[in-house]
C-alpha atoms as a PDB file:
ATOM      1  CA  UNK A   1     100.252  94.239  88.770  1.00  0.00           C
ATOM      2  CA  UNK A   2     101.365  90.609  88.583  1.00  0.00           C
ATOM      3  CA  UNK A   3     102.853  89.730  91.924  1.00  0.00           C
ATOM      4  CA  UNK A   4     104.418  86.437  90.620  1.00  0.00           C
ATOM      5  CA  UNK A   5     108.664  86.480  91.096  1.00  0.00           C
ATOM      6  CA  UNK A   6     111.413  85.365  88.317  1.00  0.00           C
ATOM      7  CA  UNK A   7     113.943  83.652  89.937  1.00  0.00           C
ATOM      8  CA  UNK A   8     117.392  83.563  88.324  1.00  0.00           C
ATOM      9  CA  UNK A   9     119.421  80.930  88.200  1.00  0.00           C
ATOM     10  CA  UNK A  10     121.953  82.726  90.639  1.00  0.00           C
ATOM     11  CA  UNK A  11     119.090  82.469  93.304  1.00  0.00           C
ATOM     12  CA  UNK A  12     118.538  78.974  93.022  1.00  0.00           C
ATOM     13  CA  UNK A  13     122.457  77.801  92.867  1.00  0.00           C
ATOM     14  CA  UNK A  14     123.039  80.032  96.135  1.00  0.00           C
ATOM     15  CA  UNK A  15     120.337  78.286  97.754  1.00  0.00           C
ATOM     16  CA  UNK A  16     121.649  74.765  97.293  1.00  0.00           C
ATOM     17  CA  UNK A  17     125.413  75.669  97.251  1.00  0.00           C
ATOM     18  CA  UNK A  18     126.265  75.609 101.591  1.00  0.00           C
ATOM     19  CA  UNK A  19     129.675  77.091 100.643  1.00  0.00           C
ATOM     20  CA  UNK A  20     127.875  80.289  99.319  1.00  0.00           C
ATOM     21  CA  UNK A  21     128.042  81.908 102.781  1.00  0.00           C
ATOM     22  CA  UNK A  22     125.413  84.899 103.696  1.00  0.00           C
ATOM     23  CA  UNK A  23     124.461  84.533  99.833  1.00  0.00           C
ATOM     24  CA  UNK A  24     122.972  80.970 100.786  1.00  0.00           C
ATOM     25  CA  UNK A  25     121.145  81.834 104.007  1.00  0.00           C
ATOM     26  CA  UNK A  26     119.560  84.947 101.752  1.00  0.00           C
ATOM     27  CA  UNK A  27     118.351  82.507  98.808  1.00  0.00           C
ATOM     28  CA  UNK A  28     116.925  79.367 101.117  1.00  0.00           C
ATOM     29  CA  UNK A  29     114.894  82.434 102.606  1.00  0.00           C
ATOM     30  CA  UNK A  30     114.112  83.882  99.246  1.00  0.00           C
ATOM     31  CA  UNK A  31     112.845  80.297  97.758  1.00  0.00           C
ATOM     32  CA  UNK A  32     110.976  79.498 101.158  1.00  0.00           C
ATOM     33  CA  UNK A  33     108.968  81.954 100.956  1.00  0.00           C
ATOM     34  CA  UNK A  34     108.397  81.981  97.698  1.00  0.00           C
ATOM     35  CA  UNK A  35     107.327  77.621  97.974  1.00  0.00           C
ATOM     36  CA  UNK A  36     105.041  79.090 100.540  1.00  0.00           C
ATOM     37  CA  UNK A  37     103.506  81.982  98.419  1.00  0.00           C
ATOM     38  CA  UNK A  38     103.382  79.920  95.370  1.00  0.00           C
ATOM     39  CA  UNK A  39     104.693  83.195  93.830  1.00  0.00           C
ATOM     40  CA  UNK A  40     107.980  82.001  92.452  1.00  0.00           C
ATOM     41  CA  UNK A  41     108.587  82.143  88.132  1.00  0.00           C
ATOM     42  CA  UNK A  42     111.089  79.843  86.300  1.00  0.00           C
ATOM     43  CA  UNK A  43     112.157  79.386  83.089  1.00  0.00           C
ATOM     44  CA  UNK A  44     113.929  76.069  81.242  1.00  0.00           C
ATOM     45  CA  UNK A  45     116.774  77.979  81.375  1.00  0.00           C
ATOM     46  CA  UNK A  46     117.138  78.647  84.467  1.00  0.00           C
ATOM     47  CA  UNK A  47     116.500  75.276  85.399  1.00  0.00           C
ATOM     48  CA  UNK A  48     119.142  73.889  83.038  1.00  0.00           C
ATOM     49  CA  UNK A  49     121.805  76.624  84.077  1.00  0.00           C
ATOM     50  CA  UNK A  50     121.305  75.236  87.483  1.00  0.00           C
ATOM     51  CA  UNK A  51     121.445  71.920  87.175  1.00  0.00           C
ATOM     52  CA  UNK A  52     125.166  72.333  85.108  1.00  0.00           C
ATOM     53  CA  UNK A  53     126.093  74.595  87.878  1.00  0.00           C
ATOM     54  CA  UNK A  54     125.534  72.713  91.010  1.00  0.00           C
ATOM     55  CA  UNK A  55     127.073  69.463  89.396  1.00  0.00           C
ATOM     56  CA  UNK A  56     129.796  70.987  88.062  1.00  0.00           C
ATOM     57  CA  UNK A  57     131.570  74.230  89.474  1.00  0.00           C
ATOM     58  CA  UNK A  58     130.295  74.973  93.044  1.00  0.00           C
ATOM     59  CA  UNK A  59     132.771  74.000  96.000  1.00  0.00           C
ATOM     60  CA  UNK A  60     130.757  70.871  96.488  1.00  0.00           C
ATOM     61  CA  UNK A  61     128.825  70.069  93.652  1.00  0.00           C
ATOM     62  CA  UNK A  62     125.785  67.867  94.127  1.00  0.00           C
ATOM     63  CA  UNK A  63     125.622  64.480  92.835  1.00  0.00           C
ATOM     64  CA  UNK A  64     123.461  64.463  89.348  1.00  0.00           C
ATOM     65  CA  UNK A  65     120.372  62.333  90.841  1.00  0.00           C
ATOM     66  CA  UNK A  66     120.517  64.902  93.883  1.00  0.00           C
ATOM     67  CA  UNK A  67     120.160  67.959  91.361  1.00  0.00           C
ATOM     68  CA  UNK A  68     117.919  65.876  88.889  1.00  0.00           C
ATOM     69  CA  UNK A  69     115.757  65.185  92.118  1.00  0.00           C
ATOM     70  CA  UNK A  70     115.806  69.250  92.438  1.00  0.00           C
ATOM     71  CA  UNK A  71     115.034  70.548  89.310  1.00  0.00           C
ATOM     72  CA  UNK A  72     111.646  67.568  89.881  1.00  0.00           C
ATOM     73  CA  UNK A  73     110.791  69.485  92.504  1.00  0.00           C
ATOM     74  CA  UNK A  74     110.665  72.988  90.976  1.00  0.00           C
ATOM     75  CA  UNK A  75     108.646  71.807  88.342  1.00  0.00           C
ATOM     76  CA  UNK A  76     106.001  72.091  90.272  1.00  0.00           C
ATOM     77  CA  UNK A  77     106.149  76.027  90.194  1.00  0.00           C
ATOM     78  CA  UNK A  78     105.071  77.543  86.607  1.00  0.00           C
ATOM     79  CA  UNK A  79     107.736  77.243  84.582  1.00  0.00           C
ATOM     80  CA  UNK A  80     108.211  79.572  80.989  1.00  0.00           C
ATOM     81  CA  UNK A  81     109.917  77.504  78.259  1.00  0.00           C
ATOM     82  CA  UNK A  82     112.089  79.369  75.954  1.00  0.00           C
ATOM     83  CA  UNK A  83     111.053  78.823  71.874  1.00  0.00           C
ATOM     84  CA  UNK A  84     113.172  79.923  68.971  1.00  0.00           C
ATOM     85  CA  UNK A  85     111.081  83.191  68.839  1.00  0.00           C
ATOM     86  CA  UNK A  86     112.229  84.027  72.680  1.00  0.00           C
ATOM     87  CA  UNK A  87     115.722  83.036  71.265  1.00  0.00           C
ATOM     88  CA  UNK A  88     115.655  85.502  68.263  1.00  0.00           C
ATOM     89  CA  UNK A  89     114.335  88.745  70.284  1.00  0.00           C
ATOM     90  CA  UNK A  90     117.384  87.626  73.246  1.00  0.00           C
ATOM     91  CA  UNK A  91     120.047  88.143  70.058  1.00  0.00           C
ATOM     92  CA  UNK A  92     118.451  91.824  69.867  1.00  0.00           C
ATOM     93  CA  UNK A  93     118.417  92.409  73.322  1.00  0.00           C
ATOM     94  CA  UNK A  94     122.219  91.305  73.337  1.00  0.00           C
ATOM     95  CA  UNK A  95     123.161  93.442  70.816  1.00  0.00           C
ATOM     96  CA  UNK A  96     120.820  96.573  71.753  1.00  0.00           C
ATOM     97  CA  UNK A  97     121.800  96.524  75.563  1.00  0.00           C
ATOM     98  CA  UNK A  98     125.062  94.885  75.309  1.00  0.00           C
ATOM     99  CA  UNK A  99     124.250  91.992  77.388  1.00  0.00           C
ATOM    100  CA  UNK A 100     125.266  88.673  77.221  1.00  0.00           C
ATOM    101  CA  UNK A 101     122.974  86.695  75.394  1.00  0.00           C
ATOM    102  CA  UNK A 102     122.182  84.718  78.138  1.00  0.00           C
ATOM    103  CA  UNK A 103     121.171  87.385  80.452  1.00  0.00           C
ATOM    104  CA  UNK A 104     119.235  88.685  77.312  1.00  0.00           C
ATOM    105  CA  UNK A 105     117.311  85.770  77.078  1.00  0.00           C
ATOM    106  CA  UNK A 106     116.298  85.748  80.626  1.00  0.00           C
ATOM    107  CA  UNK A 107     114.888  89.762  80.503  1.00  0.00           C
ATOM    108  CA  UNK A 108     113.498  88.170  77.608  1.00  0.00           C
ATOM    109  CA  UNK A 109     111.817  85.669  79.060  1.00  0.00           C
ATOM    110  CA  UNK A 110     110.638  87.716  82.202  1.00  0.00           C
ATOM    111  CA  UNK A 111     109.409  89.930  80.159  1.00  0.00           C
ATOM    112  CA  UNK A 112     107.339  87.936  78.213  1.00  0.00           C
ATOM    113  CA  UNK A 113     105.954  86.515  81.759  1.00  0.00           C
ATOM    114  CA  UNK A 114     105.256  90.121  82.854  1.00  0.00           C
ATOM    115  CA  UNK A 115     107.900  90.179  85.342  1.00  0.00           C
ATOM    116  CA  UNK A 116     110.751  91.712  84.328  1.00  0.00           C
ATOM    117  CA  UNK A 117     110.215  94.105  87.451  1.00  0.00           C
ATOM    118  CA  UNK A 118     110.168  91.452  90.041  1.00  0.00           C
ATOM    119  CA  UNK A 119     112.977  89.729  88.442  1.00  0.00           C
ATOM    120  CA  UNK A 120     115.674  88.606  90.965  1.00  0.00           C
ATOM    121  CA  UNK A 121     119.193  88.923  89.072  1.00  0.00           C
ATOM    122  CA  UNK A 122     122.465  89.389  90.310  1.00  0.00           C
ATOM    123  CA  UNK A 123     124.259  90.795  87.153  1.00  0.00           C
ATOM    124  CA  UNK A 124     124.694  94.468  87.088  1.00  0.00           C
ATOM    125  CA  UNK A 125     123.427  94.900  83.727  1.00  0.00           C
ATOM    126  CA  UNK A 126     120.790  93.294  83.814  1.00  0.00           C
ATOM    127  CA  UNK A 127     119.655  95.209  87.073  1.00  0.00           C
ATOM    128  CA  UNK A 128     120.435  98.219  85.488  1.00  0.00           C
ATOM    129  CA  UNK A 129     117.913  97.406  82.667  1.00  0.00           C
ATOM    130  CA  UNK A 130     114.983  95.864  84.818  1.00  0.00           C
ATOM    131  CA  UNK A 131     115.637  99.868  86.866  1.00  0.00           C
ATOM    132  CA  UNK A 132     114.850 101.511  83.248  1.00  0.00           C
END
């Protein structure tokens, strides 16, 4: 059983957003444990969906050199890059589960990691699929 964690790019914008309530205080103690464990998963996606996020459509956004300064840090947890072949089996995954491509390509990607049941995702469908 691989007791790593794929974090979604919901987890980590919550975390840095203060204007995200309860959702915040959940995902600072999400990530902090997971810094501590050295258990949390990321993908290039997920670290390029949050950077456009936080500088760009939360209440406050960050400045870019704050966020840039972010993503730096996360790099230091292991990291799965998405490749053209990752991108081709997403577009099946879209079409077979009707997903959006996007969340395709992150079950995708945690799957490919081994963790699509540790996956932490806030969209319905996609919860609905890592249940199956």
């Amino acid at each position: 059983m691989n007791d790593k964690v794929f974090v979604d790019t919901n987890v980590l914008i919550y975390a840095h957003d203060v204007d995200a309530g309860d959702k915040h205080v959940v995902a600072v103690r999400i990530l902090k444990e997971l810094w501590f464990s050295r258990l949390g998963v990321l993908s290039t996606q997920v670290l390029q969906e949050f950077y456009v996020n936080v500088t760009r459509k939360i209440p406050s956004p960050l400045s870019r050199s704050v966020a840039r300064d972010i993503v730096g840090n996360y790099a230091a947890w292991q990291v799965e890059t998405v490749g053209p072949e990752s991108i081709l089996l997403a577009s099946e995954f879209e079409e077979r589960y009707q997903l959006s491509f996007w969340d395709a390509l992150i079950v995708v990607t945690a799957q490919k990691g081994g963790w699509l049941r540790s996956s932490l995702k806030t969209s319905t469908p996609v919860r609905q699929l890592i249940a199956c």
